[in-house]
N, C-alpha and C. Protein backbone atom coordinates (compact mmCIF):
# COMPACT_ATOMS: atom_id res chain seq x y z
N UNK A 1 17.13 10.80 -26.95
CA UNK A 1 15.70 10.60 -27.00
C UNK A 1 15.00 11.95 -26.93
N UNK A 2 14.21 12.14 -28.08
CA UNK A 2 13.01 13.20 -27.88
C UNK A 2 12.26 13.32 -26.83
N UNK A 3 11.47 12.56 -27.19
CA UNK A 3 10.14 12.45 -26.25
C UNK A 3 9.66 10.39 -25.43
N UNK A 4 9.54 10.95 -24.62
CA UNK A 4 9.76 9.13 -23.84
C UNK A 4 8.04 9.77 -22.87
N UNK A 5 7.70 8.10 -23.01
CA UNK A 5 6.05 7.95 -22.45
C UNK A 5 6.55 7.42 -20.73
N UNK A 6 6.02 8.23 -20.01
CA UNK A 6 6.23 7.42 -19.04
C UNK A 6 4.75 7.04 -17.81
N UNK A 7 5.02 5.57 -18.00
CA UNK A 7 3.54 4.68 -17.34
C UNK A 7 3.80 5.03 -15.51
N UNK A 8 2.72 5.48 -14.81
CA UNK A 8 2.68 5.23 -13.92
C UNK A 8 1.29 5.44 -12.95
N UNK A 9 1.19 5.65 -11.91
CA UNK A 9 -0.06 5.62 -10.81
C UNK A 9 -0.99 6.45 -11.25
N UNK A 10 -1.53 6.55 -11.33
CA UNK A 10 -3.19 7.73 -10.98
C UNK A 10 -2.83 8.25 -9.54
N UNK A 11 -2.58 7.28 -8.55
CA UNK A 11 -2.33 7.25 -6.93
C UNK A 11 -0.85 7.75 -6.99
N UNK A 12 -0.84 8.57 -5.64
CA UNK A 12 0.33 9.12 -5.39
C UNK A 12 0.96 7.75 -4.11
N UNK A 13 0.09 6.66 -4.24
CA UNK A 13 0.68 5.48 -2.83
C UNK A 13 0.88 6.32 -1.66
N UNK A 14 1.73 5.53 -0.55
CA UNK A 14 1.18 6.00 0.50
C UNK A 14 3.18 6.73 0.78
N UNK A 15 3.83 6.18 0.47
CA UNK A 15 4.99 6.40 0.85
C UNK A 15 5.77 7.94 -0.17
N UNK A 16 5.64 9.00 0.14
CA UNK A 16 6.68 10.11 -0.43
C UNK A 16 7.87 10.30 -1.47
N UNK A 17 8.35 8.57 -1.02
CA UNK A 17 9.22 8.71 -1.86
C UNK A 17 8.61 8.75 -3.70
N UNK A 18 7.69 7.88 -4.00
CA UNK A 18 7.54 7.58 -5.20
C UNK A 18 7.40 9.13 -5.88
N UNK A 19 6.51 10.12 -5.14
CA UNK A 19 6.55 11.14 -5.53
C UNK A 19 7.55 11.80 -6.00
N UNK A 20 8.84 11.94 -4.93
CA UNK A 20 9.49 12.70 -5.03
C UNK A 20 10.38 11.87 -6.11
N UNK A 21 10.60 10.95 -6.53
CA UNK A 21 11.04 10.26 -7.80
C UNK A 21 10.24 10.49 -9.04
N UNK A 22 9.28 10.61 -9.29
CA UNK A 22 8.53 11.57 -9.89
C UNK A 22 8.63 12.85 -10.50
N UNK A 23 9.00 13.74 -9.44
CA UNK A 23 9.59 14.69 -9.13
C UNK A 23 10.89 14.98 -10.36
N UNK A 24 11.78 14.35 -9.93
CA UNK A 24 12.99 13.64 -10.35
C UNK A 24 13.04 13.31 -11.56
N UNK A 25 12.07 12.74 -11.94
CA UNK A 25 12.56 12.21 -13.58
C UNK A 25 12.04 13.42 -14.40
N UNK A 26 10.60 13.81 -13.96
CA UNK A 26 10.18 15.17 -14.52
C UNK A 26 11.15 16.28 -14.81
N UNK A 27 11.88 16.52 -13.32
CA UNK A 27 13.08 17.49 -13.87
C UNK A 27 14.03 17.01 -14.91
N UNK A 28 14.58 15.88 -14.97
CA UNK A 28 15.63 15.72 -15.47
C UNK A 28 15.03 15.64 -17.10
N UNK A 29 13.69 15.36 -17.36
CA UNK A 29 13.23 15.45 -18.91
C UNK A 29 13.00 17.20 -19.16
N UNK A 30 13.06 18.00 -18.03
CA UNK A 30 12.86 19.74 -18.49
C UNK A 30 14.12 19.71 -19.02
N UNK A 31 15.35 19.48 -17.79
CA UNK A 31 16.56 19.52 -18.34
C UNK A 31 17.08 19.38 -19.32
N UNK A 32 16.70 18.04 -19.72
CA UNK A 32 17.21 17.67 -20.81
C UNK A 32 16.36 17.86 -22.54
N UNK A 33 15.52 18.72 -22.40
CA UNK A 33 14.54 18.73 -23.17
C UNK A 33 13.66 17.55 -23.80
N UNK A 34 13.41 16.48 -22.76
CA UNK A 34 12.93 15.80 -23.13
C UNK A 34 11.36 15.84 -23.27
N UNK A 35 10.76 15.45 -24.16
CA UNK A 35 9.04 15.95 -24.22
C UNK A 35 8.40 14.33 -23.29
N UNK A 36 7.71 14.74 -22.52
CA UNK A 36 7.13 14.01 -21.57
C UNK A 36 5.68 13.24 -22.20
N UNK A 37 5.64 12.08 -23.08
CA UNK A 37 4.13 11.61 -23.16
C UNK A 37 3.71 10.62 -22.02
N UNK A 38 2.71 11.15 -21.52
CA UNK A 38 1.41 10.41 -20.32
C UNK A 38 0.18 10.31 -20.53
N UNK A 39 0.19 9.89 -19.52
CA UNK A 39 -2.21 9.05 -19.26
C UNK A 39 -2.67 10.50 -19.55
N UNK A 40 -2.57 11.81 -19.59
CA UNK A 40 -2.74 12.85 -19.72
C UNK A 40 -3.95 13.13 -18.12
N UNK A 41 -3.99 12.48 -17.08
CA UNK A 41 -4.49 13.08 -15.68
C UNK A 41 -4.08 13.80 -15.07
N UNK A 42 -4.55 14.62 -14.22
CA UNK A 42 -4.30 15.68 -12.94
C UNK A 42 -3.90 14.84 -12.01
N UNK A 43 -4.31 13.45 -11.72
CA UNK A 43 -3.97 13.14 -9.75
C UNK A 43 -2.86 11.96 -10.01
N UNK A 44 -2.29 11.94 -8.75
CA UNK A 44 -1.75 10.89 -8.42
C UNK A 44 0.21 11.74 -9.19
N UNK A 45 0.39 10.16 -9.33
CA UNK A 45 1.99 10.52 -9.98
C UNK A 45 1.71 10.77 -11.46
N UNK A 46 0.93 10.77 -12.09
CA UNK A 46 0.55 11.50 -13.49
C UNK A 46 0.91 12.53 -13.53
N UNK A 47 -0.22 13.33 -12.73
CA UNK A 47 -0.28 14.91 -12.13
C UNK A 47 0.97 15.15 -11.97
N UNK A 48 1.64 14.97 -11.15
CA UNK A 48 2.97 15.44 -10.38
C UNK A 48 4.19 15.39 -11.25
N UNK A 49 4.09 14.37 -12.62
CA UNK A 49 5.01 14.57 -13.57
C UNK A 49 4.84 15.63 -14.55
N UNK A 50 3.66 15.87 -15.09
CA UNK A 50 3.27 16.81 -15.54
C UNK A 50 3.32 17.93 -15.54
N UNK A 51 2.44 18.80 -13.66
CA UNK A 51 3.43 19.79 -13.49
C UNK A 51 4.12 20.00 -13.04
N UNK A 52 5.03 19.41 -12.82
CA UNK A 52 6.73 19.40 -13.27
C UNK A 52 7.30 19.82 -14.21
N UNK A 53 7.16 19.27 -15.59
CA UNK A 53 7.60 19.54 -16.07
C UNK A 53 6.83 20.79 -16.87
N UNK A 54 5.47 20.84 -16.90
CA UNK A 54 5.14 22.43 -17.17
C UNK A 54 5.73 23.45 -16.38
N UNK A 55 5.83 23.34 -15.18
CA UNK A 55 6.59 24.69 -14.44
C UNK A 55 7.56 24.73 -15.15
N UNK A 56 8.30 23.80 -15.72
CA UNK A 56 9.40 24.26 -16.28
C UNK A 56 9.42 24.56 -17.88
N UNK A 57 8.68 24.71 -18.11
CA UNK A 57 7.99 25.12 -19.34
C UNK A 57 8.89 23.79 -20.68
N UNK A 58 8.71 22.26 -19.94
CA UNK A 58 8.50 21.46 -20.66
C UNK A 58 8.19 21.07 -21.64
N UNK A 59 7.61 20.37 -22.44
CA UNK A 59 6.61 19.50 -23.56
C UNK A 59 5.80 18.59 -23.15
N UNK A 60 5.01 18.21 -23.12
CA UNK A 60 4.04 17.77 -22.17
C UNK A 60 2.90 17.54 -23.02
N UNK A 61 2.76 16.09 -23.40
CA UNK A 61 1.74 15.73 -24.51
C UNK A 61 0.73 14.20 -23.55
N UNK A 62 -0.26 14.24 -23.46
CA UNK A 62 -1.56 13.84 -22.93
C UNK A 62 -2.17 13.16 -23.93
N UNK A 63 -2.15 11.48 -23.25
CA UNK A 63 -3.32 10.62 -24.45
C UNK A 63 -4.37 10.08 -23.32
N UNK A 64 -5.43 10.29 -23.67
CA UNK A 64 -6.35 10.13 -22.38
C UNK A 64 -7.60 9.30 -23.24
N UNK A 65 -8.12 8.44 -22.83
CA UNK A 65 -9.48 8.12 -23.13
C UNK A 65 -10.79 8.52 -23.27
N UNK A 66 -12.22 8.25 -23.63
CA UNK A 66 -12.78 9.22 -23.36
C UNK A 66 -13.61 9.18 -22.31
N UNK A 67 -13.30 7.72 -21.58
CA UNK A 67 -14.21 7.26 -20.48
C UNK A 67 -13.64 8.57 -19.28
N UNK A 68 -11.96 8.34 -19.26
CA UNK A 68 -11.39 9.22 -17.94
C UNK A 68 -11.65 10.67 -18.61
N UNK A 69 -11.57 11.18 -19.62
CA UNK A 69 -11.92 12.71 -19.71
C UNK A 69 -13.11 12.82 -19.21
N UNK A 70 -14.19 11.57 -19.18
CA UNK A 70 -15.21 12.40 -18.52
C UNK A 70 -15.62 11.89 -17.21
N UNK A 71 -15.03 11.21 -16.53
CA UNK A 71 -14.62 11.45 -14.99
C UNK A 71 -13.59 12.55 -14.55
N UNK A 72 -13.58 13.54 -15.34
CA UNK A 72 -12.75 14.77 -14.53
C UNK A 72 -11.52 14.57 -14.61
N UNK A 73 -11.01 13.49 -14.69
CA UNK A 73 -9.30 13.45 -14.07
C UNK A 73 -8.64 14.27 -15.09
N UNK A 74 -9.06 14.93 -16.63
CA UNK A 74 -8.32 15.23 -17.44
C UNK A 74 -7.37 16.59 -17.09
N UNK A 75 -6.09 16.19 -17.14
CA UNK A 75 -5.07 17.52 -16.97
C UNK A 75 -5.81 18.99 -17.69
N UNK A 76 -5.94 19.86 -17.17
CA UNK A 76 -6.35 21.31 -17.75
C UNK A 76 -5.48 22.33 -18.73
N UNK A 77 -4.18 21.76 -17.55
CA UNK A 77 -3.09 23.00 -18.06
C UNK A 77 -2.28 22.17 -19.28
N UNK A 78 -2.51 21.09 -19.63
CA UNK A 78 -1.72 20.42 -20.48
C UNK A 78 -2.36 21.04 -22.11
N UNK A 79 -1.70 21.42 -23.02
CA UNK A 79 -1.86 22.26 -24.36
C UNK A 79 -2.42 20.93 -25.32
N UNK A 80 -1.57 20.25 -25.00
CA UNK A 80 -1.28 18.99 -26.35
C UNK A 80 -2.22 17.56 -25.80
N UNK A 81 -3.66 17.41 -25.88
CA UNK A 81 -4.17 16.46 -24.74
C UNK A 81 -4.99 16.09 -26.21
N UNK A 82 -4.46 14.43 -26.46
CA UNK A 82 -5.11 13.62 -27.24
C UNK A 82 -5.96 12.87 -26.78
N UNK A 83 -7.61 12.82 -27.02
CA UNK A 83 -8.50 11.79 -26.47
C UNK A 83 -8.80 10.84 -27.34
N UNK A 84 -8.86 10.00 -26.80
CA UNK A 84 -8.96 8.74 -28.41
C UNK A 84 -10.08 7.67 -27.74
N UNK A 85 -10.41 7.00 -28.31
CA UNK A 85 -12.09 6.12 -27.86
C UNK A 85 -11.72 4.81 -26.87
N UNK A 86 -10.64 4.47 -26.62
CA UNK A 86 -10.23 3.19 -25.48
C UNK A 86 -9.13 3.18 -25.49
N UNK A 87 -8.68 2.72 -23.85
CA UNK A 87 -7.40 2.30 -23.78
C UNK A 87 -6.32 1.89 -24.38
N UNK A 88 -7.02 0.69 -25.09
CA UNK A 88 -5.70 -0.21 -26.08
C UNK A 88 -5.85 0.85 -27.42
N UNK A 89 -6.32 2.05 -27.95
CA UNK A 89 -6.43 2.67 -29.05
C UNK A 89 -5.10 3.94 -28.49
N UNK A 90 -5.07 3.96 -26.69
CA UNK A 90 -4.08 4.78 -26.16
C UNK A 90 -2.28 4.59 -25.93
N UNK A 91 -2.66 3.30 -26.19
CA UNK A 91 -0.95 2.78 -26.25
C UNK A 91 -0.60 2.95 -27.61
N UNK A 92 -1.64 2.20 -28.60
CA UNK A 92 -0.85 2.48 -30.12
C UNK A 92 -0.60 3.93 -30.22
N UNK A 93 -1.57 5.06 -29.87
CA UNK A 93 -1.41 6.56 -30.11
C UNK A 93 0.57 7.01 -29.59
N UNK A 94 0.55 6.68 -28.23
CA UNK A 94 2.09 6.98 -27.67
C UNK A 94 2.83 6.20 -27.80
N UNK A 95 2.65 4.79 -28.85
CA UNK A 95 4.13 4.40 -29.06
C UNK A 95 4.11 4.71 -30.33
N UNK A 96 3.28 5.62 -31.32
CA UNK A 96 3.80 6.43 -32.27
C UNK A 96 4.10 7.69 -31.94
N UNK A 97 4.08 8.18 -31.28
CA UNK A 97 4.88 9.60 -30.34
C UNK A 97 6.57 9.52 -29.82
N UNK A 98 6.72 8.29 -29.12
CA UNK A 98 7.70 8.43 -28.35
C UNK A 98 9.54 7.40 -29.11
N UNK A 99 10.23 7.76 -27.94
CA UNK A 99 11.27 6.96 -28.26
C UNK A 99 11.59 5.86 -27.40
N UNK A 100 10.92 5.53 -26.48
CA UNK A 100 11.35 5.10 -25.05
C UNK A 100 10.20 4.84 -24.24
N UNK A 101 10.30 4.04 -22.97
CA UNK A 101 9.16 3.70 -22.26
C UNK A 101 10.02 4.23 -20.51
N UNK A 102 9.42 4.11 -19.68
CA UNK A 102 10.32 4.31 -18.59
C UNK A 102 8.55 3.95 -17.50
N UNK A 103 8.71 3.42 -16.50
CA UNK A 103 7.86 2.97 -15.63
C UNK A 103 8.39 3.13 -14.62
N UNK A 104 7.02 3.88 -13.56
CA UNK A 104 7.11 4.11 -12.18
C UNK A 104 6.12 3.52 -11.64
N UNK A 105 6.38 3.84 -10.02
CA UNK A 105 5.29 2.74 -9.57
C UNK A 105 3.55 3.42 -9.98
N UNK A 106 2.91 2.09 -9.84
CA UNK A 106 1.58 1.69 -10.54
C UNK A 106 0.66 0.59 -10.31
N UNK A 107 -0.20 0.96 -10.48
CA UNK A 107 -1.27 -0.25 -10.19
C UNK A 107 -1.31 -1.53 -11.50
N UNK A 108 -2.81 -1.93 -12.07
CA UNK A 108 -2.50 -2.64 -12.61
C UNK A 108 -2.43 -2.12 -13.95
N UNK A 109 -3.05 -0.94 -14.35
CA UNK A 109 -2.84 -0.39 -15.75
C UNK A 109 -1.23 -0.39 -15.98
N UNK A 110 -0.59 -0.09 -15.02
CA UNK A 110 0.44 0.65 -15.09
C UNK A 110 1.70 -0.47 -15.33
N UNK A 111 1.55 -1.73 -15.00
CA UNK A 111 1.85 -2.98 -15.67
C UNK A 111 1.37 -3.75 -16.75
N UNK A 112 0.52 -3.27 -17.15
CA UNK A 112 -0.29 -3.24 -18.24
C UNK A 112 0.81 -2.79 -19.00
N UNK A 113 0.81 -1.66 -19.10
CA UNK A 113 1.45 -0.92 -20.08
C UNK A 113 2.88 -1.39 -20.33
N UNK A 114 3.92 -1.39 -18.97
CA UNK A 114 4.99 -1.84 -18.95
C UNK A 114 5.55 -3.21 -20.23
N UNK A 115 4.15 -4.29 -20.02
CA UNK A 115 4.32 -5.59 -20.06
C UNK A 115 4.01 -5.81 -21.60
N UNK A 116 3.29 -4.69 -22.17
CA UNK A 116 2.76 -4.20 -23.58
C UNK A 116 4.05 -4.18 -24.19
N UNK A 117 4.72 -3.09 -23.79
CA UNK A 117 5.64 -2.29 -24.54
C UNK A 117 6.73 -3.52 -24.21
N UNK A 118 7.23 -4.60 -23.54
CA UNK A 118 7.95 -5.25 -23.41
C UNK A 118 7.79 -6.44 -24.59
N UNK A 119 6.78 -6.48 -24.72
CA UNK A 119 6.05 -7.78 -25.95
C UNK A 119 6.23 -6.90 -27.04
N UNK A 120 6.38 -5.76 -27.24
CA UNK A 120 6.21 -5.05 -28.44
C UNK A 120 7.64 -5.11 -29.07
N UNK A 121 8.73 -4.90 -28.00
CA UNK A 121 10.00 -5.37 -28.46
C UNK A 121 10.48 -7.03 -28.45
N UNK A 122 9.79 -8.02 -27.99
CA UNK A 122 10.25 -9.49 -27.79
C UNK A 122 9.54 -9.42 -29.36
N UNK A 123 8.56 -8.88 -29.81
CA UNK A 123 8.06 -9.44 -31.30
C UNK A 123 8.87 -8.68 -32.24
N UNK A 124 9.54 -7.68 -31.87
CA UNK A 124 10.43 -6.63 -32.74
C UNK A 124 9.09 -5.81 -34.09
N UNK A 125 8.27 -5.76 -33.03
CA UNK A 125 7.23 -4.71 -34.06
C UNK A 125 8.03 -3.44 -33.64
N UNK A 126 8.43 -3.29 -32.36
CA UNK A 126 9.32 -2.16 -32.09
C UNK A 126 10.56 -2.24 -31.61
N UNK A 127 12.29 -1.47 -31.12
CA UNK A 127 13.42 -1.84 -30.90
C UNK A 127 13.23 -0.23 -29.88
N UNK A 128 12.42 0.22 -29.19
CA UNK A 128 12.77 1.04 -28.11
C UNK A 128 13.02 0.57 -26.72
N UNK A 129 13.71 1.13 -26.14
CA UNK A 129 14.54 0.72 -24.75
C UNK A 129 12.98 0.94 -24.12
N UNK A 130 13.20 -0.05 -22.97
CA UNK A 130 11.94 -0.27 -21.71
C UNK A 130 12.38 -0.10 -20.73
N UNK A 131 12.70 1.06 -19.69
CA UNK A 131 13.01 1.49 -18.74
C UNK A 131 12.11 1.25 -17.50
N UNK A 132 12.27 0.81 -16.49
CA UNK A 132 11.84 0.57 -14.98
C UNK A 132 12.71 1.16 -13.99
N UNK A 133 12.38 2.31 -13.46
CA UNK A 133 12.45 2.97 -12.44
C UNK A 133 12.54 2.27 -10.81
N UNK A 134 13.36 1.28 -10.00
CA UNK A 134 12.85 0.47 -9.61
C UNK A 134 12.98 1.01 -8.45
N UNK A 135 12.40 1.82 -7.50
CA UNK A 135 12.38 2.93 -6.52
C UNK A 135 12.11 2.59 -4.95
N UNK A 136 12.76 2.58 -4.58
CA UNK A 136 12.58 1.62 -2.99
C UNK A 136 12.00 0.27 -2.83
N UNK A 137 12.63 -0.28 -4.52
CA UNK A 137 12.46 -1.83 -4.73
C UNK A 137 10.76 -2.11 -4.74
N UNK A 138 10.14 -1.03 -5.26
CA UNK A 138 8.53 -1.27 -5.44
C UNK A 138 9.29 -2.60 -6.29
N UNK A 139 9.49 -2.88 -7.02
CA UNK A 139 9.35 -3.69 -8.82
C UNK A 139 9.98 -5.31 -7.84
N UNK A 140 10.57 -4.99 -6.92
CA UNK A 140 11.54 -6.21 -7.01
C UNK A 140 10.97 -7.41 -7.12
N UNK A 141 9.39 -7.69 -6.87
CA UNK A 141 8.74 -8.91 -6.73
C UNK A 141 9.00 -9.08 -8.09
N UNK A 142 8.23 -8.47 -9.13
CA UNK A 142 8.11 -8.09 -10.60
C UNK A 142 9.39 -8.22 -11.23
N UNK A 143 10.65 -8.38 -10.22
CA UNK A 143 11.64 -8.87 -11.48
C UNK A 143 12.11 -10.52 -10.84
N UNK A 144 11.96 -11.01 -9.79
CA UNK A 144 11.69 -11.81 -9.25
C UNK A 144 11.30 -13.09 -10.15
N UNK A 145 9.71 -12.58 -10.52
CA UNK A 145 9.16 -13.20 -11.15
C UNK A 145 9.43 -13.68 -12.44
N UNK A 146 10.20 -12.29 -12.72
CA UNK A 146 10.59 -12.17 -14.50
C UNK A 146 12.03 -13.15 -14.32
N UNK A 147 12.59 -13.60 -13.45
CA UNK A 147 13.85 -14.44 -13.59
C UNK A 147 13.36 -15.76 -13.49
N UNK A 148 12.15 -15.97 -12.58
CA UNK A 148 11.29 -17.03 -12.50
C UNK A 148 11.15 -17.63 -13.73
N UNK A 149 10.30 -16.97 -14.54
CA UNK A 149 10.24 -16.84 -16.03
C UNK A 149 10.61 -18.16 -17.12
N UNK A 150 11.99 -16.90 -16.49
CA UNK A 150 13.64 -17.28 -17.67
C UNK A 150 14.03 -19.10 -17.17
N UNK A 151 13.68 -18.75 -15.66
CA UNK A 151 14.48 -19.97 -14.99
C UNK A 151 13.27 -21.70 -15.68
N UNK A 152 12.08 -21.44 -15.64
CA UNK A 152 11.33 -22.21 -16.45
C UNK A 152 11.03 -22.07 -17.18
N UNK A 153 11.68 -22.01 -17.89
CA UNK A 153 11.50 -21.63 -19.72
C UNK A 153 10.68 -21.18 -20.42
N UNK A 154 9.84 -19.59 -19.82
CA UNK A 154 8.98 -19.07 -20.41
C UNK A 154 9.34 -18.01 -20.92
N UNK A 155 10.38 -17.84 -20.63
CA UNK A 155 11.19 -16.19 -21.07
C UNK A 155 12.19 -16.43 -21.61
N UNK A 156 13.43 -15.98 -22.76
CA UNK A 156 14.18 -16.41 -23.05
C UNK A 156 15.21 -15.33 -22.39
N UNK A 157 16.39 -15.76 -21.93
CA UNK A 157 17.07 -14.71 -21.56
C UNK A 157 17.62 -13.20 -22.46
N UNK A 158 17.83 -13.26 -23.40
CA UNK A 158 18.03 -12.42 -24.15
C UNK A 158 16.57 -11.45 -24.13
N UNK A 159 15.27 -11.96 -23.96
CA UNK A 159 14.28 -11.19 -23.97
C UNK A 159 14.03 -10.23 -22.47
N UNK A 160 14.43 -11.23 -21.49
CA UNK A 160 14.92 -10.81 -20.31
C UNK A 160 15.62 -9.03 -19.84
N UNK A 161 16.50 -9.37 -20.81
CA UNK A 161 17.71 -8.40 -20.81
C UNK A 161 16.91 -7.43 -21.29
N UNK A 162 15.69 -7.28 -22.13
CA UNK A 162 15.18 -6.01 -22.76
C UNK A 162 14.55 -4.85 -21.48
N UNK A 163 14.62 -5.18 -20.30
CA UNK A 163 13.86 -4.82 -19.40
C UNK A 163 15.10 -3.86 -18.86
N UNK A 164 15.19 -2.47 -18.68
CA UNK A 164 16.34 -1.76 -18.51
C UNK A 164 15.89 -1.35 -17.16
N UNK A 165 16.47 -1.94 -15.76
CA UNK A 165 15.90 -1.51 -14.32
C UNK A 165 17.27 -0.03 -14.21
N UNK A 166 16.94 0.86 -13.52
CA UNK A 166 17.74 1.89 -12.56
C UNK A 166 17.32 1.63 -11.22
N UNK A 167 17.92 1.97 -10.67
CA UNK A 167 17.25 2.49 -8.97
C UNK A 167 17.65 4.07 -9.10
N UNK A 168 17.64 4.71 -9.94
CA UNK A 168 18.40 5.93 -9.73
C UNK A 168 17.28 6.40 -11.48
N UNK A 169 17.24 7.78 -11.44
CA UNK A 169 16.79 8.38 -12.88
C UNK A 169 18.22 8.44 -13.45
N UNK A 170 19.44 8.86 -13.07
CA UNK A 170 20.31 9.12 -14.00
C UNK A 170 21.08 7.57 -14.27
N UNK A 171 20.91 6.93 -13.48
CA UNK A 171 21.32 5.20 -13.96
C UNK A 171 20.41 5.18 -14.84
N UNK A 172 19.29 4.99 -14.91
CA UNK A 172 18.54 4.26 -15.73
C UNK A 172 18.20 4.93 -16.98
N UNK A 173 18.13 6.64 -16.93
CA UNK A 173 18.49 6.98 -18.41
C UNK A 173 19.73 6.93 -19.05
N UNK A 174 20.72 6.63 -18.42
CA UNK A 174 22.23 6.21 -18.61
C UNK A 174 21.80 4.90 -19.61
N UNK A 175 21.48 3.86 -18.97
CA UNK A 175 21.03 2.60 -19.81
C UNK A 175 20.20 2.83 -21.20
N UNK A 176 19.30 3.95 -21.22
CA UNK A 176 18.36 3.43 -21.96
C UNK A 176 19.11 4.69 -22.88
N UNK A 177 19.98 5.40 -22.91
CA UNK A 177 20.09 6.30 -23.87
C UNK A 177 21.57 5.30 -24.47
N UNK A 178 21.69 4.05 -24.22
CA UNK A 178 23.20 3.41 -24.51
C UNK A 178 22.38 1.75 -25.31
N UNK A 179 20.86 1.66 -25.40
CA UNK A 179 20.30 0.46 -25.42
C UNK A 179 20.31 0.30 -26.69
N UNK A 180 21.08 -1.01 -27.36
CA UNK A 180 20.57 -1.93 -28.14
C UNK A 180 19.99 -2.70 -28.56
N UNK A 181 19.13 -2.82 -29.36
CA UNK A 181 18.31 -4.00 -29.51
C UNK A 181 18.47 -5.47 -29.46
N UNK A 182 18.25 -6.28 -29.42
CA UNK A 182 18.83 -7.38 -29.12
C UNK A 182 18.59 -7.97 -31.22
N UNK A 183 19.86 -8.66 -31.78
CA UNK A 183 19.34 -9.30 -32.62
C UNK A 183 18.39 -10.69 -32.69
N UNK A 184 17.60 -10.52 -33.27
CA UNK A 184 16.98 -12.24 -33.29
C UNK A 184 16.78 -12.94 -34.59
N UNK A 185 16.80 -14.06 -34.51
CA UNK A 185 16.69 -15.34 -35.66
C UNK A 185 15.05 -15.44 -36.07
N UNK A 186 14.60 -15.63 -34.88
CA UNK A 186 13.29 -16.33 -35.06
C UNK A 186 12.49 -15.93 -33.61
N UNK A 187 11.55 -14.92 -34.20
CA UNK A 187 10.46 -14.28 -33.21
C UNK A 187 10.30 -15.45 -32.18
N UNK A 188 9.40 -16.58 -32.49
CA UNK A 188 9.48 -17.59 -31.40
C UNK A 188 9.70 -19.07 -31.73
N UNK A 189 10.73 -19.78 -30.48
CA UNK A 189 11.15 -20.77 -30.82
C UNK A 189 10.22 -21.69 -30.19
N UNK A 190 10.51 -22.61 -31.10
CA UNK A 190 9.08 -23.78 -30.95
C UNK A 190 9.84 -24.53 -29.13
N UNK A 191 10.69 -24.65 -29.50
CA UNK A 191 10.95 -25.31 -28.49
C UNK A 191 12.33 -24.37 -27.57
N UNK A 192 12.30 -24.17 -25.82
CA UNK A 192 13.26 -23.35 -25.50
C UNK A 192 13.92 -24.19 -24.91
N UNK A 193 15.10 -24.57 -25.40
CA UNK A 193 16.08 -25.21 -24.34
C UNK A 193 17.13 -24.60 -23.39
């Protein structure tokens, strides 16, 4: 993978760890030369992936709105900072950028996005891996639910499976650099048995 978008907080939450997982994936995309697309903000776990991976003289590409560029939050030091006129005009922009999705913890945009890019592969408009970071079990309600789902027939299991969890950055880019698409017959079945 080139370049992978990764969704997460404005808020840094209250607990250290998320940060320092943050931290963590940032390095491992300097490492690996991976180009980093984000919300393009300064605060929270945005910020903290960002410069990250600028200290390390990264790639580091910014799609921001134009409501938040002009509440301040816009990253400064970021080179490559796309502003585009609304939100939903900001997801189509970075899933023509990237190869990959990967999610950290987040509020509700930040499932927003997750839940986007998950429908984007159940319709096969796209076949990129959807990575979840699942980091001192923030997500676990959220997959909980997603078996809930499957278990009353709103999810099909195979669509299920598109959701690539780690508890670890090198598990979970392990998964998503090994991910197949799932084949399908028929986008949606009238009836799920």
């Amino acid at each position: 993978m080139k370049k992978v978008v990764v969704f997460c907080g404005s808020s840094l939450g209250f607990n250290p760890i998320y940060k320092e997982a943050a931290i963590e994936l940032a390095n491992y995309f300097a490492k690996n030369n991976i180009g980093l697309v984000y919300g393009g903000g300064k605060v929270g776990m945005m910020g903290i992936l960002a410069d990250t991976v600028l200290e390390q003289k990264g790639e580091v590409i910014g799609v921001i709105p134009k409501l938040l560029e002009k509440e301040e939050v816009v990253h400064a030091g970021v080179e490559e900072m796309i502003v585009c006129k609304k939100m939903s005009e900001r997801k189509v922009i970075m899933s023509k950028l990237i190869d990959g999705y990967i999610t950290l913890p987040g509020g509700f945009g930040t499932l927003d996005e997750l839940f986007e890019a998950l429908t984007l592969n159940q319709l096969h408009i796209e076949q990129k891996p959807v990575g979840l970071l699942n980091v001192n079990g923030f997500f676990d309600a959220v997959l909980l639910q997603l078996d809930k789902m499957v278990e009353e027939g709103y999810l099909k299991p195979t669509n299920r499976k598109m959701l690539l969890v780690g508890t670890s950055v090198e598990d979970l880019m392990q998964k998503m650099n090994n991910y197949k698409a799932p084949k399908i017959d028929h986008v949606i079945n009238k009836v799920i048995r």
